[in-house]
Every structure is written in structure tokens, then in C-alpha cells.
C-alpha atoms as a PDB file:
ATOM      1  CA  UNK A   1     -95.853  47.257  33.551  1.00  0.00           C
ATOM      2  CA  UNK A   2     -93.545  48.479  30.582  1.00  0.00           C
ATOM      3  CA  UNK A   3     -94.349  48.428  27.419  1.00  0.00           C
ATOM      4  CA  UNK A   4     -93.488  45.406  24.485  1.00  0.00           C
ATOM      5  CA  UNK A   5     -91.329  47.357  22.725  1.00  0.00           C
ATOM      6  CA  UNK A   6     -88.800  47.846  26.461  1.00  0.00           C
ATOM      7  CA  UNK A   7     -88.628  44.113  26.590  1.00  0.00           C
ATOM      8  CA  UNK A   8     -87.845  43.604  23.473  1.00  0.00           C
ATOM      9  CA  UNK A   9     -84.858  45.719  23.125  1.00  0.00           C
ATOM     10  CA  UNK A  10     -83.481  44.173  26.475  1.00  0.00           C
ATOM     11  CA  UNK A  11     -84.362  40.839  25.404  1.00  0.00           C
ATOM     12  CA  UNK A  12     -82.432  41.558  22.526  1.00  0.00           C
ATOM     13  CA  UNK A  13     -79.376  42.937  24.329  1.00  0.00           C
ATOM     14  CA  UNK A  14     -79.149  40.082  26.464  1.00  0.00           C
ATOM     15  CA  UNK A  15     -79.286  37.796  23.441  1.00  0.00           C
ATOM     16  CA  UNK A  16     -77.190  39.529  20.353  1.00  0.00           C
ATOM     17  CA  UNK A  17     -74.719  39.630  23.458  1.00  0.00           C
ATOM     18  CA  UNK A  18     -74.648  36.214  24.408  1.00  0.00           C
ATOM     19  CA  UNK A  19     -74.611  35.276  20.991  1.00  0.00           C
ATOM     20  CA  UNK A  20     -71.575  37.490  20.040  1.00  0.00           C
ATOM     21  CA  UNK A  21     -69.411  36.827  23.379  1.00  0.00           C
ATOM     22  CA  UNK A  22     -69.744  33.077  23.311  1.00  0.00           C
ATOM     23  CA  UNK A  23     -67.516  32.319  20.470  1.00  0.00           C
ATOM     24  CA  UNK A  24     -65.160  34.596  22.201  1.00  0.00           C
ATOM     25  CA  UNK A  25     -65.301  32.706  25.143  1.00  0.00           C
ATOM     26  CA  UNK A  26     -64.923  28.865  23.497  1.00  0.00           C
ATOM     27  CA  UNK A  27     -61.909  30.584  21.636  1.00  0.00           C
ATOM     28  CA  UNK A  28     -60.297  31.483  24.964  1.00  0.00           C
ATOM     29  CA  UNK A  29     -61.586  28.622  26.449  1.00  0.00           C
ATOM     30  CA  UNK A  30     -59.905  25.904  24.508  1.00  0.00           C
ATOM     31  CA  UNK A  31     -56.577  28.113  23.960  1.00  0.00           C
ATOM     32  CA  UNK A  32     -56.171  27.812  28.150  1.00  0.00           C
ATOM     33  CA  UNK A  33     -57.193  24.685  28.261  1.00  0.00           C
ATOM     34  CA  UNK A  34     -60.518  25.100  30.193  1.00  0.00           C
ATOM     35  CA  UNK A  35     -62.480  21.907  28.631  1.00  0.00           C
ATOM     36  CA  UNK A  36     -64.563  18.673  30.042  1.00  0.00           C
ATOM     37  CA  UNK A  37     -63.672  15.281  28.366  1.00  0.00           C
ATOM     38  CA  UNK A  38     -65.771  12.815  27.375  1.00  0.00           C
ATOM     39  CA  UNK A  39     -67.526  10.764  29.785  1.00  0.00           C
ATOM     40  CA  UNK A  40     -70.684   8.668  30.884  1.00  0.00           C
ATOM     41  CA  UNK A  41     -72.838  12.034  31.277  1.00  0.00           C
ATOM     42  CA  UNK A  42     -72.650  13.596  28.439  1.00  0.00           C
ATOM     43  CA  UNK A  43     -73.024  13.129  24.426  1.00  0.00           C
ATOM     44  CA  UNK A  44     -69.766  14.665  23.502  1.00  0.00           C
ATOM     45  CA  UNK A  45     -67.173  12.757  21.300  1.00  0.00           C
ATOM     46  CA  UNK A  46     -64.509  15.398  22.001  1.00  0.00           C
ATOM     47  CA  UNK A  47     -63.407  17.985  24.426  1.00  0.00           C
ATOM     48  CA  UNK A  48     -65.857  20.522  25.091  1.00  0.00           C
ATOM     49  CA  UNK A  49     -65.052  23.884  25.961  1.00  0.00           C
ATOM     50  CA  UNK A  50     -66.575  25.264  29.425  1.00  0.00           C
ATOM     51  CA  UNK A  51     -66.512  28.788  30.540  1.00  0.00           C
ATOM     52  CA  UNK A  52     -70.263  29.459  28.741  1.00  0.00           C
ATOM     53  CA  UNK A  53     -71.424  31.305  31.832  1.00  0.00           C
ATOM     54  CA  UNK A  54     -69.191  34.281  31.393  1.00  0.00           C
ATOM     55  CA  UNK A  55     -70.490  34.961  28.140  1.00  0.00           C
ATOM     56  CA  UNK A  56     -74.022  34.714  29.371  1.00  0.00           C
ATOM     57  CA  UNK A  57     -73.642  36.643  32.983  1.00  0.00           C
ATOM     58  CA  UNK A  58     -71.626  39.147  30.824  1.00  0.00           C
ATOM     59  CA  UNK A  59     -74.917  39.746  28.133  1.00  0.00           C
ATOM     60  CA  UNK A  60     -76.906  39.639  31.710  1.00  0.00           C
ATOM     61  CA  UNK A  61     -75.096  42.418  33.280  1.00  0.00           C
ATOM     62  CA  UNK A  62     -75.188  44.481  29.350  1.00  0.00           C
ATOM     63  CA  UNK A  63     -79.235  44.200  29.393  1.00  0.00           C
ATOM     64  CA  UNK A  64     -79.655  44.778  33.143  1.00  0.00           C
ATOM     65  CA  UNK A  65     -77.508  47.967  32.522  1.00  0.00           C
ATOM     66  CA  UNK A  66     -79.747  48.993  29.583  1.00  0.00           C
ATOM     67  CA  UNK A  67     -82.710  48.156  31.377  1.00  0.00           C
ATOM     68  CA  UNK A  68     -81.568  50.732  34.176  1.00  0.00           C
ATOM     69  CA  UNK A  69     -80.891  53.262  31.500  1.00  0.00           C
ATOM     70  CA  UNK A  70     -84.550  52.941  30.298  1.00  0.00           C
ATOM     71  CA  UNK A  71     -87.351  55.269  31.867  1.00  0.00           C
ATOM     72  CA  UNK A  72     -89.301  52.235  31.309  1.00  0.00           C
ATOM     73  CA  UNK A  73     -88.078  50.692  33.691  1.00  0.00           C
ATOM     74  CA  UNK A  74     -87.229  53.183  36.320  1.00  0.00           C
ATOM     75  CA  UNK A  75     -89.543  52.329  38.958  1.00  0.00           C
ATOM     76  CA  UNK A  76     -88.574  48.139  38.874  1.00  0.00           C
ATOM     77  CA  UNK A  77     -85.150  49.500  39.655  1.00  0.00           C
ATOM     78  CA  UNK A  78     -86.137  52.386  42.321  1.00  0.00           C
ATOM     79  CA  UNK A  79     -89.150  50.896  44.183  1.00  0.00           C
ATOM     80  CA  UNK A  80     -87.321  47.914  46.176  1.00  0.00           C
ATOM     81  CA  UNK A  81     -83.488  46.526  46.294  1.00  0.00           C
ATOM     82  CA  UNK A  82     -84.367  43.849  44.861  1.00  0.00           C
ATOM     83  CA  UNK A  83     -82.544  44.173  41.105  1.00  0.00           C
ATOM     84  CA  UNK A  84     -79.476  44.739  43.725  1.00  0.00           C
ATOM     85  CA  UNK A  85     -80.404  41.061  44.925  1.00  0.00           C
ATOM     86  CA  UNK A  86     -80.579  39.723  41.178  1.00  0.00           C
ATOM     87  CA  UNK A  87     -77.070  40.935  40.193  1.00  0.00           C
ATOM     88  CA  UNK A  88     -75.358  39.984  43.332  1.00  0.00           C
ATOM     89  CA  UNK A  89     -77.247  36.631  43.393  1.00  0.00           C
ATOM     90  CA  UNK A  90     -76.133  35.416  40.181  1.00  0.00           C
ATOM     91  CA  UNK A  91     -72.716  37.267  40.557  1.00  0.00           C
ATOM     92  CA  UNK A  92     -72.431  34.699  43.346  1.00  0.00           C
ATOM     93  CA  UNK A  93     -73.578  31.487  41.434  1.00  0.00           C
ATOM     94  CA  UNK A  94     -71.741  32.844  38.374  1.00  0.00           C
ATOM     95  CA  UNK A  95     -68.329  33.146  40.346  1.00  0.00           C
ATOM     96  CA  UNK A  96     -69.440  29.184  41.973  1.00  0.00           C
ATOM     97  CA  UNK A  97     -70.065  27.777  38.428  1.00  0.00           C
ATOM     98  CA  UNK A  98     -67.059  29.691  37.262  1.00  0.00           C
ATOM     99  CA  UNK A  99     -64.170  28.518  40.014  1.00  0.00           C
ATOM    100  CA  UNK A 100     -65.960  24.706  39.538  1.00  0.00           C
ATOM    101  CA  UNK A 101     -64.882  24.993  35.694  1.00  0.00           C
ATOM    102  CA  UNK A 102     -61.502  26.411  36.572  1.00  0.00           C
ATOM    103  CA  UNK A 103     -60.691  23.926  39.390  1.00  0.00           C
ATOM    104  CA  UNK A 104     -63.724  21.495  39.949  1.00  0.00           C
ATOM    105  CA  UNK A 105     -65.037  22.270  43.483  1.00  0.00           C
ATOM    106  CA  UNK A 106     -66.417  20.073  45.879  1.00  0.00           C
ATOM    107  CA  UNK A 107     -70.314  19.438  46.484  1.00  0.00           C
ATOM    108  CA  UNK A 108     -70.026  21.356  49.468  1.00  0.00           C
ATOM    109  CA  UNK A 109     -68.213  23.982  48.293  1.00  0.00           C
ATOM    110  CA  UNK A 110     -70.665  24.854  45.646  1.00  0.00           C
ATOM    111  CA  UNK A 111     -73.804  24.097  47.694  1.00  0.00           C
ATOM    112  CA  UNK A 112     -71.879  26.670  50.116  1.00  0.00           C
ATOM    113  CA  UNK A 113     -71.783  29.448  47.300  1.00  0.00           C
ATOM    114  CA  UNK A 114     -75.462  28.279  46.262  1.00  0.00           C
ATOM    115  CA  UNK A 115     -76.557  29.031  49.655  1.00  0.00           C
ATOM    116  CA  UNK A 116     -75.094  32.234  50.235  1.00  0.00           C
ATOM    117  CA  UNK A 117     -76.256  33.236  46.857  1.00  0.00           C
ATOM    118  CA  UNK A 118     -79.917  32.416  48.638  1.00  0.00           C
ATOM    119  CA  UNK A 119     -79.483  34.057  51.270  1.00  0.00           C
ATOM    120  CA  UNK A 120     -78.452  37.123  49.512  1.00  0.00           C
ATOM    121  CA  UNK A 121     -81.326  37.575  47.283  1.00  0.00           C
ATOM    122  CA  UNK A 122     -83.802  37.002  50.339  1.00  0.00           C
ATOM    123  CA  UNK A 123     -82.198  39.818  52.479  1.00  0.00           C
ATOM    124  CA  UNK A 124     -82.842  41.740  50.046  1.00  0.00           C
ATOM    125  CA  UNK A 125     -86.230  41.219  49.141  1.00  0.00           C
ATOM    126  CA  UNK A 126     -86.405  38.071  46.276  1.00  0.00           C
ATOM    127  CA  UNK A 127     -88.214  36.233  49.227  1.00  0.00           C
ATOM    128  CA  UNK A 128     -91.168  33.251  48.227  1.00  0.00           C
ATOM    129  CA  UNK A 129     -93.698  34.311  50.818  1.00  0.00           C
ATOM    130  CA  UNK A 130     -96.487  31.629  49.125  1.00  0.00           C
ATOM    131  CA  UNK A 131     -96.192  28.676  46.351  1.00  0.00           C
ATOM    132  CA  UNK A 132     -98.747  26.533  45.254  1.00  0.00           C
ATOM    133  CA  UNK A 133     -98.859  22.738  45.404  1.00  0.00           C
ATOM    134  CA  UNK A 134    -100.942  20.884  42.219  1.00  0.00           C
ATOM    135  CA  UNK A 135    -104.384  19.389  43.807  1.00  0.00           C
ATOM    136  CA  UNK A 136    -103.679  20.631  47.143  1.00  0.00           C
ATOM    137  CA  UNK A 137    -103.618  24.881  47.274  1.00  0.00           C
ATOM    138  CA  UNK A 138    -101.772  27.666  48.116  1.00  0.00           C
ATOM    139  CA  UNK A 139     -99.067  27.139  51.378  1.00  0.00           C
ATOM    140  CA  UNK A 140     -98.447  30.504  52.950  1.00  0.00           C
ATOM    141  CA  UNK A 141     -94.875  30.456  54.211  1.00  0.00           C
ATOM    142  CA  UNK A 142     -94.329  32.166  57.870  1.00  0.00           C
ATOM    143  CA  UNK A 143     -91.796  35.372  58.293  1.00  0.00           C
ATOM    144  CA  UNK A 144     -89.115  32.756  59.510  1.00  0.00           C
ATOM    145  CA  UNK A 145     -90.162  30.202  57.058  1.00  0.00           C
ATOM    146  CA  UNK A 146     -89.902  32.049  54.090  1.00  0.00           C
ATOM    147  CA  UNK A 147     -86.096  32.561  53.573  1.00  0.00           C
ATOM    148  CA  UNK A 148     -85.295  29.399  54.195  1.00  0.00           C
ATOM    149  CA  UNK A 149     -88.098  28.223  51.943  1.00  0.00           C
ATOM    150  CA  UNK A 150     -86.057  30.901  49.652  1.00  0.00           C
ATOM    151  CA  UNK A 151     -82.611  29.559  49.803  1.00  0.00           C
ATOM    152  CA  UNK A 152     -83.482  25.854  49.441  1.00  0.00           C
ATOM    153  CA  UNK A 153     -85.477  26.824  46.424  1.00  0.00           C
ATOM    154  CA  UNK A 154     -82.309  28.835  44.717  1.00  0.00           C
ATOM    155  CA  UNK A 155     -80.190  25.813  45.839  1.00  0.00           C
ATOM    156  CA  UNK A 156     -82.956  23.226  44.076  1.00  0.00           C
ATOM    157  CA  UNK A 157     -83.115  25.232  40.944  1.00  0.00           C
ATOM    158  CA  UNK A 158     -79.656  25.617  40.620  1.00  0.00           C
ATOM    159  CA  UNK A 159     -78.742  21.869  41.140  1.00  0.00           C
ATOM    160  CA  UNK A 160     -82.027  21.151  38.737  1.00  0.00           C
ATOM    161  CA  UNK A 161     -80.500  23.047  35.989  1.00  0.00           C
ATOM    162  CA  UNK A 162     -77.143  21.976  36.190  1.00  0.00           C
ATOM    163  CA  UNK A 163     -78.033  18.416  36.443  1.00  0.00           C
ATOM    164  CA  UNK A 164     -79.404  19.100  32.676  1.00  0.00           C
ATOM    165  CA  UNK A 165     -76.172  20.497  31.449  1.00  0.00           C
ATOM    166  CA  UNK A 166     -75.078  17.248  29.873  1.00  0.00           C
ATOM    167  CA  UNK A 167     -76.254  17.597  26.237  1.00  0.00           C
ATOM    168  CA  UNK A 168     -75.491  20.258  24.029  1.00  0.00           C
ATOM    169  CA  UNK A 169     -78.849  23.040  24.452  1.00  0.00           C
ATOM    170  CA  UNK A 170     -80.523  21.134  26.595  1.00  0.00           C
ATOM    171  CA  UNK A 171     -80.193  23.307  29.662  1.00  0.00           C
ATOM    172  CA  UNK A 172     -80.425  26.861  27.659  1.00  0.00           C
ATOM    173  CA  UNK A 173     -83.611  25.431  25.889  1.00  0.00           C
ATOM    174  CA  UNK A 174     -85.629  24.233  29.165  1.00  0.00           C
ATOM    175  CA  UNK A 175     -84.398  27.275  31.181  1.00  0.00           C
ATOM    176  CA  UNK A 176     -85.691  30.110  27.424  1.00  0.00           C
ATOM    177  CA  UNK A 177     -88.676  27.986  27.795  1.00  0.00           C
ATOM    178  CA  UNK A 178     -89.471  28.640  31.761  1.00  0.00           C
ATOM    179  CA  UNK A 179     -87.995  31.823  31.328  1.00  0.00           C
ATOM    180  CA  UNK A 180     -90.753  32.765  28.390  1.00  0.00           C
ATOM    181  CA  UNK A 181     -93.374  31.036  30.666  1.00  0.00           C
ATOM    182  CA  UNK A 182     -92.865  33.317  33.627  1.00  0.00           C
ATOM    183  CA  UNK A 183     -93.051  36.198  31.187  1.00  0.00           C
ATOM    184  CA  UNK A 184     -96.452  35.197  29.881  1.00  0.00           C
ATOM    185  CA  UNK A 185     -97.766  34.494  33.595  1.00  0.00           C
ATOM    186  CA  UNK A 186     -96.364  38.002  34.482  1.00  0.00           C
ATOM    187  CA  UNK A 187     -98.773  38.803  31.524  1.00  0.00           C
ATOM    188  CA  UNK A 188    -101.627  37.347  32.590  1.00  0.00           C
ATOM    189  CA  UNK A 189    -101.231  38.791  36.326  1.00  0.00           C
ATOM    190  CA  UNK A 190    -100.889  42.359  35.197  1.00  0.00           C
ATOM    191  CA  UNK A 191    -104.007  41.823  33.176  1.00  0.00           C
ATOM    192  CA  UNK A 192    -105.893  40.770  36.277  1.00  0.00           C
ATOM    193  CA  UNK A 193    -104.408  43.665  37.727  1.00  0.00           C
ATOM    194  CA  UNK A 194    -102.271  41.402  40.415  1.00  0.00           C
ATOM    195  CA  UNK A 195     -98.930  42.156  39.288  1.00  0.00           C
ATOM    196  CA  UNK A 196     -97.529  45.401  41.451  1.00  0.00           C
ATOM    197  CA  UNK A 197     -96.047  47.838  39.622  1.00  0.00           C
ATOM    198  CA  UNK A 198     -92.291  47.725  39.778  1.00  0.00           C
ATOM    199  CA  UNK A 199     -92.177  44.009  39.387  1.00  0.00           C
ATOM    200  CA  UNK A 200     -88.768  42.546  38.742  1.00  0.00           C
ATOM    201  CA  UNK A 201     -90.375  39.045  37.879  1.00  0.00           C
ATOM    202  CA  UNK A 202     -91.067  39.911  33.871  1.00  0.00           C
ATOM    203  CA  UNK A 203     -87.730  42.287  33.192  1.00  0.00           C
ATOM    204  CA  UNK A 204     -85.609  39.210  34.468  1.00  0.00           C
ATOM    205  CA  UNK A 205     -87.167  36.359  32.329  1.00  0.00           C
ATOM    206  CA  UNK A 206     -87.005  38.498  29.370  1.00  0.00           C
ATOM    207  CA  UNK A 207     -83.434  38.956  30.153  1.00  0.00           C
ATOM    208  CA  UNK A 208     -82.745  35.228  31.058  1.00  0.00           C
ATOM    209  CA  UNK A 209     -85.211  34.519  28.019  1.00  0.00           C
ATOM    210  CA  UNK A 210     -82.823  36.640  25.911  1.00  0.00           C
ATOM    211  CA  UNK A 211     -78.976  35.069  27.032  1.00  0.00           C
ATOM    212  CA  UNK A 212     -80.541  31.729  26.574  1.00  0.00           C
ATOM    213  CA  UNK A 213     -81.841  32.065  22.698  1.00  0.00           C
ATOM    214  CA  UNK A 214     -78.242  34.017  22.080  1.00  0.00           C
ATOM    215  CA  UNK A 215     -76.158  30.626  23.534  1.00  0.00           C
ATOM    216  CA  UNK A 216     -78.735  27.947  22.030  1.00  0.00           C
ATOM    217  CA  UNK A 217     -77.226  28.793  17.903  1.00  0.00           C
END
């Protein structure tokens, strides 16, 4: 597993990124008109600019690029195709959110893009082959079982965090905190020595960790 000091400098990528795109962005955002009004779901007294992904899958693309760059990290990005899966995955949910801001897709439509974002990352190896249920154990998930188990679970987390999006933070904070959660389970596994080597798992919640603290300010 790399070294504190590589996540650190793409944690910090990812987040003096997101943190100096995002103004950018709102600027753009409210001169083309690309805002939510008002309404029952969410706090705001005025129009609030949207567009906030682009700033954060642009910081995510800047840190995986530097992360690449790094020896550090050479073998997460050589061993498996699974970084490939990351970056088209959320290319996919980014370009969903992104078209839904512009012109405010259906539920299908988006649950569509969710899906094939899914079933993207899982052909390419980000596939759940266990979880574990509180009080009741580990489930081992079947060959066939496991990219569907996959895809519902992008399509659950995505609807999850978007459902959040209402108040100003709220939805950066929870997702820094998970994201800093994973990292210090990845911590604990490579301790116990159960963590394989060229892990993507750590490297992407340092990253997500990262865009999130840049948009929270």
C-alpha cells in the first residue's frame, strides 16, 4: 500500500482543485442560467446555481491523473482495469447528473445512465463478490449474482446521495465522511495484511475524500 505522504498530495489535488474550479463553475453557472428555484426540498431562499459536479469530476480526473503519474501508485493502475472502470463509471453518472441539470431528465432516463454506469464498472472488475449484513454474517454473492448485486448497489448509492442534495453541504459532508471511513478500513485491512496490493479501494476515497472537503468551503 503507498505511502501517507502519496495520498496526501492526491488528496490535495483533488481538493485545492475542487475548491478553485467551483467558483468558476457557479460564475458560469448563473451567467447561462443553469439554477434550481426555491422549493419544498430544499433550504434555499434564492436561486441556486447547479453545475457543482463539473468542478468536482474535473478535480477527480486532475488527482486520478497525478495519481497515475506517481510510482506510488503504479501497480493500482497496472495490476487490473479497474481505475479504467472508475473513470468511465463516474464519466457516465457525471454526464447523467450533468444533462439532468441542463434539461431535467426523467427517472428512467437517469436510472438508465445509473445502470449502465453499473454495469460498466463490473465488466471491468469493480464487482461486490461478498457484503456483510449487521447480526447476521457475511453473504457470498454467486458469479451471476454478483454484477447484478453490483449495479443495483451503484444505482442505490447514487439515488442515496442525491436524495441528500437538498441542503447546502449536506451531501459533500456525509459522502468526505464515508469516503475518510473507507480509507481508515483500507487501513486497518492492510495492517491485517488482507488488503491486496494494487488496491483501488484507498486511492479513490482519498480522492473522493479530497473533491468533497474542496466543495464543502
Amino acid at each position: 500500500m503507498p505511502g501517507l505522504g502519496a495520498y496526501l498530495i492526491i488528496g490535495g489535488v483533488a481538493a485545492i482543485a475542487t475548491f478553485v474550479l467551483t467558483p468558476l463553475v457557479r460564475y458560469f453557472a448563473m451567467k447561462w442560467g443553469a439554477v434550481v428555484a426555491p422549493d419544498e426540498r430544499r433550504v434555499h431562499d434564492v436561486p441556486t446555481a447547479t453545475l457543482g459536479g463539473v468542478a468536482m469530476f474535473a478535480a477527480f480526473l486532475l488527482a486520478m491523473l497525478v495519481a497515475w503519474r506517481l510510482d506510488a501508485f503504479r501497480l493500482v493502475f497496472t495490476s487490473s482495469s479497474e481505475p479504467l472502470g472508475v473513470v468511465l463509471g463516474a464519466a457516465i453518472i457525471f454526464t447523467v447528473g450533468l444533462l439532468d441539470d441542463l434539461y431535467e431528465w426523467s427517472a428512467p432516463a437517469k436510472v438508465s445512465g445509473m445502470v449502465l454506469a453499473g454495469g460498466v464498472m463490473s465488466l471491468l472488475g469493480i464487482t461486490m463478490f461478498y457484503f456483510r449484513i449487521p447480526f447476521f454474517g457475511l453473504v457470498l454473492l454467486s458469479p451471476d449474482l454478483a454484477p447484478l448485486v453490483t449495479v443495483l448497489w451503484v444505482v442505490g448509492m447514487a439515488n442515496a446521495v442525491n436524495l441528500i442534495d437538498g441542503l447546502d453541504g449536506l451531501a459533500a459532508g456525509t459522502v468526505a465522511i464515508a469516503a475518510g471511513a473507507f480509507f481508515l478500513y483500507a487501513q486497518r485491512l492492510n495492517d491485517a495484511g488482507l488488503l491486496a496490493a494494487g488496491s483501488i479501494s484507498p486511492m479513490v476515497s482519498v480522492i473522493v475524500l479530497g473533491m468533497c472537503v474542496g466543495f464543502l468551503p
